[in-house]
PDB file of N, CA and C in Angstrom:
ATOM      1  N   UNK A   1       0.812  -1.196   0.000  1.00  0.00           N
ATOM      2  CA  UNK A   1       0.000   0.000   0.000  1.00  0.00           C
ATOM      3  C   UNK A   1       0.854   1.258   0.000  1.00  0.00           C
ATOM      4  N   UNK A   2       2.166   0.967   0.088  1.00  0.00           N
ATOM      5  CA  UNK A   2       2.775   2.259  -0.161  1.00  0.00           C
ATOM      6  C   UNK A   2       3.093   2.498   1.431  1.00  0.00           C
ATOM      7  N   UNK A   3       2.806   2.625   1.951  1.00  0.00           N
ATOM      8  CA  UNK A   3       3.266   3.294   3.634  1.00  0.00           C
ATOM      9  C   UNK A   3       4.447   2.582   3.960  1.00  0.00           C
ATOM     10  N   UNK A   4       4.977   2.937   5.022  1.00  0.00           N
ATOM     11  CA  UNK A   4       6.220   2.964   5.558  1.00  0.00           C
ATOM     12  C   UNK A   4       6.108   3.014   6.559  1.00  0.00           C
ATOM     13  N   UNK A   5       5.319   2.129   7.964  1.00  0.00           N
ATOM     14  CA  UNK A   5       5.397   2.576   9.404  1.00  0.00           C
ATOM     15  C   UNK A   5       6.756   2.430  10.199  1.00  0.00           C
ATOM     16  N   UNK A   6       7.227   3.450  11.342  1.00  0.00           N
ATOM     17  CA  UNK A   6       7.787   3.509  11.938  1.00  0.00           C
ATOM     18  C   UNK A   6       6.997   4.079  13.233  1.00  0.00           C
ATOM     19  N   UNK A   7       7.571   4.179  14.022  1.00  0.00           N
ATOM     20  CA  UNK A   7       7.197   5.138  14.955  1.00  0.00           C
ATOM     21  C   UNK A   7       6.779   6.708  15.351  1.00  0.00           C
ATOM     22  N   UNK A   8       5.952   6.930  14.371  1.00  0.00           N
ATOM     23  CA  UNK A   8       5.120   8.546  14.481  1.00  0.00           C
ATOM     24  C   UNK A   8       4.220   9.006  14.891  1.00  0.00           C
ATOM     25  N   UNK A   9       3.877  10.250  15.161  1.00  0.00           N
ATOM     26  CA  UNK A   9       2.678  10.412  15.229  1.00  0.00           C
ATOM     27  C   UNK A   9       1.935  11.172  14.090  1.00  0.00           C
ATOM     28  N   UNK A  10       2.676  11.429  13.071  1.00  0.00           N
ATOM     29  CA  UNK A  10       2.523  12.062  11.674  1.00  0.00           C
ATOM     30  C   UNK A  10       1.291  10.843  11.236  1.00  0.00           C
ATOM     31  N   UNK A  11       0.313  11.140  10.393  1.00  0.00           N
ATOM     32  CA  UNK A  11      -0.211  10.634   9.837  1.00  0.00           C
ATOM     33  C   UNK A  11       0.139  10.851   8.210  1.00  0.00           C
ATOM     34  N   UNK A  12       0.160   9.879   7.759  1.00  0.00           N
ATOM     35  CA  UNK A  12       0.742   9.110   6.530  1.00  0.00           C
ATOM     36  C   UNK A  12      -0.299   9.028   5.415  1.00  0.00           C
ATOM     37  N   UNK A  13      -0.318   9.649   4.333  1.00  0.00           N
ATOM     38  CA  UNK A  13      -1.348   8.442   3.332  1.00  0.00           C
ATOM     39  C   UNK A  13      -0.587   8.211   2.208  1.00  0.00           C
ATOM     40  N   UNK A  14      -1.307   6.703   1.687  1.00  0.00           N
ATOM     41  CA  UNK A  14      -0.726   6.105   0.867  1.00  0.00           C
ATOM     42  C   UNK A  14      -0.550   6.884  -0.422  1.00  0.00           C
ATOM     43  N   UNK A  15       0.669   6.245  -1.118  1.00  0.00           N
ATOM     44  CA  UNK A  15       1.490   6.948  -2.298  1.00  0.00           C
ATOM     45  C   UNK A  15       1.006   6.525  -3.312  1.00  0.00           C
ATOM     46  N   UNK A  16       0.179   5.714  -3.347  1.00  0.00           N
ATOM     47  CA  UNK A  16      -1.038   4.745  -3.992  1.00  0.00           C
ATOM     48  C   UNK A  16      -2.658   5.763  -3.922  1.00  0.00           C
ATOM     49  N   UNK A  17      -2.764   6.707  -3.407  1.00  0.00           N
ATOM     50  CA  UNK A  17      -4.117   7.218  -2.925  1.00  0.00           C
ATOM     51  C   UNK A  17      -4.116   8.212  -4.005  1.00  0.00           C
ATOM     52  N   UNK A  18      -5.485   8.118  -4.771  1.00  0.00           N
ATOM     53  CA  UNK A  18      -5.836   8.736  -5.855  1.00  0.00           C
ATOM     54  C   UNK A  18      -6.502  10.493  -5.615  1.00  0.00           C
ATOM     55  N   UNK A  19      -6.909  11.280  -6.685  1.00  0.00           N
ATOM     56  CA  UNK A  19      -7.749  12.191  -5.857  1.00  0.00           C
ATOM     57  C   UNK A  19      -9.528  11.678  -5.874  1.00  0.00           C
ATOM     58  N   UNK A  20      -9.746  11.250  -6.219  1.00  0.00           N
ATOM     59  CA  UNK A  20     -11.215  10.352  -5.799  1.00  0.00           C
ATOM     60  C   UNK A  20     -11.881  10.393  -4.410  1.00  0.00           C
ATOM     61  N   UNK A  21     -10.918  11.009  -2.930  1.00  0.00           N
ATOM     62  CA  UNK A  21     -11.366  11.329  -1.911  1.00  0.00           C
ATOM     63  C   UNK A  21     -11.901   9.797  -1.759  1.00  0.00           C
ATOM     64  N   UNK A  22     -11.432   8.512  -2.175  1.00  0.00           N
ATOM     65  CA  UNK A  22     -10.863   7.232  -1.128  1.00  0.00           C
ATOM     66  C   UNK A  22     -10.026   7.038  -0.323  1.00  0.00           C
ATOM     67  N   UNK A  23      -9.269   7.856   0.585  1.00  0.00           N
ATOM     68  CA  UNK A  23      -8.242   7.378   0.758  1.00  0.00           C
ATOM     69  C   UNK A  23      -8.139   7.627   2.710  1.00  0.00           C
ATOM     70  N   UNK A  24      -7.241   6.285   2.946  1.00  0.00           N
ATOM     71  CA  UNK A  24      -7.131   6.354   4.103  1.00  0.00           C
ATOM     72  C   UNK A  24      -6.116   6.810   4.834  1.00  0.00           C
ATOM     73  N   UNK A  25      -5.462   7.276   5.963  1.00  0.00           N
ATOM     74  CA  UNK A  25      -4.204   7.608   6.617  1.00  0.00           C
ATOM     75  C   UNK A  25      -3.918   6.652   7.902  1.00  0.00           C
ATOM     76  N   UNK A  26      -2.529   6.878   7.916  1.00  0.00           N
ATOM     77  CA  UNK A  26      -1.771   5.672   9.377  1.00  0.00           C
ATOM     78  C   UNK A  26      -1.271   6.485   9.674  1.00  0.00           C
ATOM     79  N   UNK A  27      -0.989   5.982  10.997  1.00  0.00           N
ATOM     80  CA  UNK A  27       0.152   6.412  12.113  1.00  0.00           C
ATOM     81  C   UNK A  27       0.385   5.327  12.781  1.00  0.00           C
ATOM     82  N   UNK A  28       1.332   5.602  13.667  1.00  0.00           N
ATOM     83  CA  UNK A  28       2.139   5.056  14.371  1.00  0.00           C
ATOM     84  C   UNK A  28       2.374   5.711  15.687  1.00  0.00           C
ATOM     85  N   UNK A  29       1.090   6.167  16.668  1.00  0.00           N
ATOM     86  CA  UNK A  29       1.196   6.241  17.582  1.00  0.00           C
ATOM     87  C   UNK A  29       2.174   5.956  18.846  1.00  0.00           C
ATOM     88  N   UNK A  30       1.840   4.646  18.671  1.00  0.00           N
ATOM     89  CA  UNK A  30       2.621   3.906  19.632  1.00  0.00           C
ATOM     90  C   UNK A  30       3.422   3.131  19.359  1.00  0.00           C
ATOM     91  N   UNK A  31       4.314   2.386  19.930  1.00  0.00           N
ATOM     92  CA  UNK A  31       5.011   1.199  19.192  1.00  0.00           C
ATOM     93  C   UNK A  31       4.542  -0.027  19.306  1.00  0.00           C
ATOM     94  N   UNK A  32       3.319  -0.070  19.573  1.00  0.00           N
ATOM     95  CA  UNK A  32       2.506  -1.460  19.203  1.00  0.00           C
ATOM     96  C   UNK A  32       0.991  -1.356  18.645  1.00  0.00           C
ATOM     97  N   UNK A  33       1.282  -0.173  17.913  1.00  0.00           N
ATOM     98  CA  UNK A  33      -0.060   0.054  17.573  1.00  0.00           C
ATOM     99  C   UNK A  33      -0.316   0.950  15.985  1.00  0.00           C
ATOM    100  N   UNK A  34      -0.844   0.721  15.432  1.00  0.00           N
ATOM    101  CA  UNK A  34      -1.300   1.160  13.836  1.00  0.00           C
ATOM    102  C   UNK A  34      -2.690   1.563  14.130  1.00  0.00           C
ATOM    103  N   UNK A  35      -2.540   3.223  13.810  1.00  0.00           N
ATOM    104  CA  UNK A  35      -4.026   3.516  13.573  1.00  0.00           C
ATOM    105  C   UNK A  35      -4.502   4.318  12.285  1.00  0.00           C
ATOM    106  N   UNK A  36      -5.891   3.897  11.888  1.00  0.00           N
ATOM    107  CA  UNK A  36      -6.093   4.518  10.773  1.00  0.00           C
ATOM    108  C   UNK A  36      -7.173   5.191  10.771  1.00  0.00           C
ATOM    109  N   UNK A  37      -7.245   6.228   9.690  1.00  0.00           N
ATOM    110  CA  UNK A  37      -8.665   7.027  10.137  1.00  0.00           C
ATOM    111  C   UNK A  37      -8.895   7.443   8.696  1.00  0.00           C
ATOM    112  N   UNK A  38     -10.365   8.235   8.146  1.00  0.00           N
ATOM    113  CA  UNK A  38     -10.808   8.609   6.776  1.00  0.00           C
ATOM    114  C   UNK A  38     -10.050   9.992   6.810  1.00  0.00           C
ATOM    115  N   UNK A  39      -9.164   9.678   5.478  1.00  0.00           N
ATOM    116  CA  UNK A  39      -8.729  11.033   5.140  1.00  0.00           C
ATOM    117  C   UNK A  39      -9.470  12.347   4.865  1.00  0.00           C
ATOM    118  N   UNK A  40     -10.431  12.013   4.847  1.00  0.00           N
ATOM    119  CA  UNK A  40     -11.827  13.161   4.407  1.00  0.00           C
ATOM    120  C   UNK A  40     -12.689  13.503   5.675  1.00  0.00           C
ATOM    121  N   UNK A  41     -12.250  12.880   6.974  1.00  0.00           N
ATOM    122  CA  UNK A  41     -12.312  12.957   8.057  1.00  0.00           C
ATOM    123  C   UNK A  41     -11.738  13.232   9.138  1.00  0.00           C
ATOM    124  N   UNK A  42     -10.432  14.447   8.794  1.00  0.00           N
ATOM    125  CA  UNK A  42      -9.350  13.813  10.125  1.00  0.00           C
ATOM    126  C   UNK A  42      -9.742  13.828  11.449  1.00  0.00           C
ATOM    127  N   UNK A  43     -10.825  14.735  11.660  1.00  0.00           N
ATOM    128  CA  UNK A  43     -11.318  14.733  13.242  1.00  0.00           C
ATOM    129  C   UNK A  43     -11.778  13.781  13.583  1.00  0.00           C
ATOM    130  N   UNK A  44     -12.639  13.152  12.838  1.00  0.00           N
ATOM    131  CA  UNK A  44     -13.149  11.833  13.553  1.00  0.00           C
ATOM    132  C   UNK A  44     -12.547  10.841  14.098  1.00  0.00           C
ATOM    133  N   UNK A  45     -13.068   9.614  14.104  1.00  0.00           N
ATOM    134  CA  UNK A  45     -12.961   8.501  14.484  1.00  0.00           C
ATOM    135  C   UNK A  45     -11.700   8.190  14.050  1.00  0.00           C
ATOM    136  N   UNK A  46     -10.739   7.012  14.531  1.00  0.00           N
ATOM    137  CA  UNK A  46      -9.754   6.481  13.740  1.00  0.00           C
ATOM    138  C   UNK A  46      -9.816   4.950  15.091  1.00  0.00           C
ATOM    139  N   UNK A  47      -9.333   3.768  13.590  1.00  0.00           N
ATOM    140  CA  UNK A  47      -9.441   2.688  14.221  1.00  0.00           C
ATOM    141  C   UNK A  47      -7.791   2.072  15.056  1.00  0.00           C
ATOM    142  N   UNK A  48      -7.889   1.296  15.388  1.00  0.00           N
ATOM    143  CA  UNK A  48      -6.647   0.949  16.283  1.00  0.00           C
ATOM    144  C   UNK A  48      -6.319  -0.536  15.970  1.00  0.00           C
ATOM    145  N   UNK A  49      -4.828  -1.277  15.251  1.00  0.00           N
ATOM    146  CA  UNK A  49      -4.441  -2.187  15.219  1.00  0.00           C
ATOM    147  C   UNK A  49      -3.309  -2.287  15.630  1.00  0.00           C
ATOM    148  N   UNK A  50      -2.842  -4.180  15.577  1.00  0.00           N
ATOM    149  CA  UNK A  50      -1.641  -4.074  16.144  1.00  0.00           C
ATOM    150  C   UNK A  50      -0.931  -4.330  14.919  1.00  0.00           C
ATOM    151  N   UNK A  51       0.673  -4.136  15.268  1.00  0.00           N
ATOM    152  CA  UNK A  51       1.174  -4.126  13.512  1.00  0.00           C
ATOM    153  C   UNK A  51       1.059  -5.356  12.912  1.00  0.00           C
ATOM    154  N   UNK A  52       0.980  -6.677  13.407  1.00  0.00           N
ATOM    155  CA  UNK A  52       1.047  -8.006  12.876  1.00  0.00           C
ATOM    156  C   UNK A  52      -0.434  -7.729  12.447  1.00  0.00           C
ATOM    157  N   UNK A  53      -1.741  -7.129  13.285  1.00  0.00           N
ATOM    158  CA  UNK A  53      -3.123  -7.362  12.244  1.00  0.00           C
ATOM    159  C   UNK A  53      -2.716  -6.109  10.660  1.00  0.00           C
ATOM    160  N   UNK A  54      -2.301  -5.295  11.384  1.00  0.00           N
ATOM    161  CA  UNK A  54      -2.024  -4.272   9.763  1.00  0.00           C
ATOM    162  C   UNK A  54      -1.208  -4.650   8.695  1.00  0.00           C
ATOM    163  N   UNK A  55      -0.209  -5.427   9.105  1.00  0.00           N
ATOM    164  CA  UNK A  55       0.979  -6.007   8.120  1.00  0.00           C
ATOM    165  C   UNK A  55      -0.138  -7.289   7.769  1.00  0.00           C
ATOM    166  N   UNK A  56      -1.070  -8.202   7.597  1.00  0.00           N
ATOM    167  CA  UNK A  56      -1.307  -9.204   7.992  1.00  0.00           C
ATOM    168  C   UNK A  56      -2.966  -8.616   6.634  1.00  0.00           C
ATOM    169  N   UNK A  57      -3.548  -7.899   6.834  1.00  0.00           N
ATOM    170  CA  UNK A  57      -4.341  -6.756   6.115  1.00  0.00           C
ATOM    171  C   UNK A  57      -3.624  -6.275   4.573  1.00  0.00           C
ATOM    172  N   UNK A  58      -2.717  -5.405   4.553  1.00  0.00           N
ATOM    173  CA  UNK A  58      -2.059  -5.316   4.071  1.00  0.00           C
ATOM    174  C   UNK A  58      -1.057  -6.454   2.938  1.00  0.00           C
ATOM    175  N   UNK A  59      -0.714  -7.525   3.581  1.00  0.00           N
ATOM    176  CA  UNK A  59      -0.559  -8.271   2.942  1.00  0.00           C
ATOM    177  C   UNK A  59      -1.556  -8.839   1.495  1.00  0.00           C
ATOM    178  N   UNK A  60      -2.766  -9.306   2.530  1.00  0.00           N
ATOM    179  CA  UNK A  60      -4.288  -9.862   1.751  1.00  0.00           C
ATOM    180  C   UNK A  60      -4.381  -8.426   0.977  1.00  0.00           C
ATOM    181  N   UNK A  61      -4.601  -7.598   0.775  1.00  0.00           N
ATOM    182  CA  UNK A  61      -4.742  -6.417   0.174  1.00  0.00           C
ATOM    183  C   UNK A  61      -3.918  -6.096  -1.153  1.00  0.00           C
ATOM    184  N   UNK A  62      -2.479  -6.459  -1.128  1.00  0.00           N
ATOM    185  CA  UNK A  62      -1.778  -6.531  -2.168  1.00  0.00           C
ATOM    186  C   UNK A  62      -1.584  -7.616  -2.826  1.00  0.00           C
ATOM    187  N   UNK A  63      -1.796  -8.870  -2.458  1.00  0.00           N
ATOM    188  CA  UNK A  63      -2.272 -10.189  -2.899  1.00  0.00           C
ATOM    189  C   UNK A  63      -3.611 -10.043  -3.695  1.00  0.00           C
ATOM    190  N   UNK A  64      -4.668  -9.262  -3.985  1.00  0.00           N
ATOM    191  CA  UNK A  64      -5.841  -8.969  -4.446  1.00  0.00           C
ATOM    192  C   UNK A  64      -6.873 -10.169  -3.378  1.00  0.00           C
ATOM    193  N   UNK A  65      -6.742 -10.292  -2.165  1.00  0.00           N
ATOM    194  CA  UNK A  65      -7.769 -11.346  -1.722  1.00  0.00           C
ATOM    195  C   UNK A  65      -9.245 -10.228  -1.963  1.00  0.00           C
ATOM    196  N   UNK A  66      -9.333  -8.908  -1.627  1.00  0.00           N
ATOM    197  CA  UNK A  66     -10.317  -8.641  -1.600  1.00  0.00           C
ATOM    198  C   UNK A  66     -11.224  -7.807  -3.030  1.00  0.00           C
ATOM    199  N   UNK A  67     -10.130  -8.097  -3.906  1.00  0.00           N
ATOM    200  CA  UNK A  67     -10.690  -7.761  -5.091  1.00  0.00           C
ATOM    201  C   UNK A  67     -11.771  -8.392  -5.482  1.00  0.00           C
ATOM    202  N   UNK A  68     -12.758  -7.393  -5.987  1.00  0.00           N
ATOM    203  CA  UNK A  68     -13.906  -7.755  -6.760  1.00  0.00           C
ATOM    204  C   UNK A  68     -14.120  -8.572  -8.052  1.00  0.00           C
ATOM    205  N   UNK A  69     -14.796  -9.717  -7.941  1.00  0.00           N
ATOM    206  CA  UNK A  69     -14.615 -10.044  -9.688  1.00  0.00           C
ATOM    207  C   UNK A  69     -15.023 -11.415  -9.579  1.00  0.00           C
TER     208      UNK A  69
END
């Protein structure tokens, strides 16, 4: 997906993210934790993983598991 986590609190979006206003952002809060939130949203909500579920996501994601078709 293009990201690069390390340890930030910068939120990130992918280098992959179109202007279509799909697109999501990460951080790296903590060092056991990946969070993401709607880029078209930054105030809101943002969800909370650990890096093995985001790397693990991510993986299936560039593999096409969740492609349509």
């Amino acid at each position: 997906m293009g990201i690069k986590l390390g340890s930030t609190h910068a939120w990130t979006k992918s280098s992959h993210s179109g202007g279509n206003g799909a697109c999501v952002e990460v951080a790296s809060p903590a060092t056991h934790t990946v969070a993401v939130r709607d880029s078209k949203d930054p105030q809101g909500p943002s969800l909370a993983f650990s890096p093995a579920s985001w790397s693990a996501f991510v993986t299936a994601v560039e593999a096409g598991d969740f492609d349509r078709g």
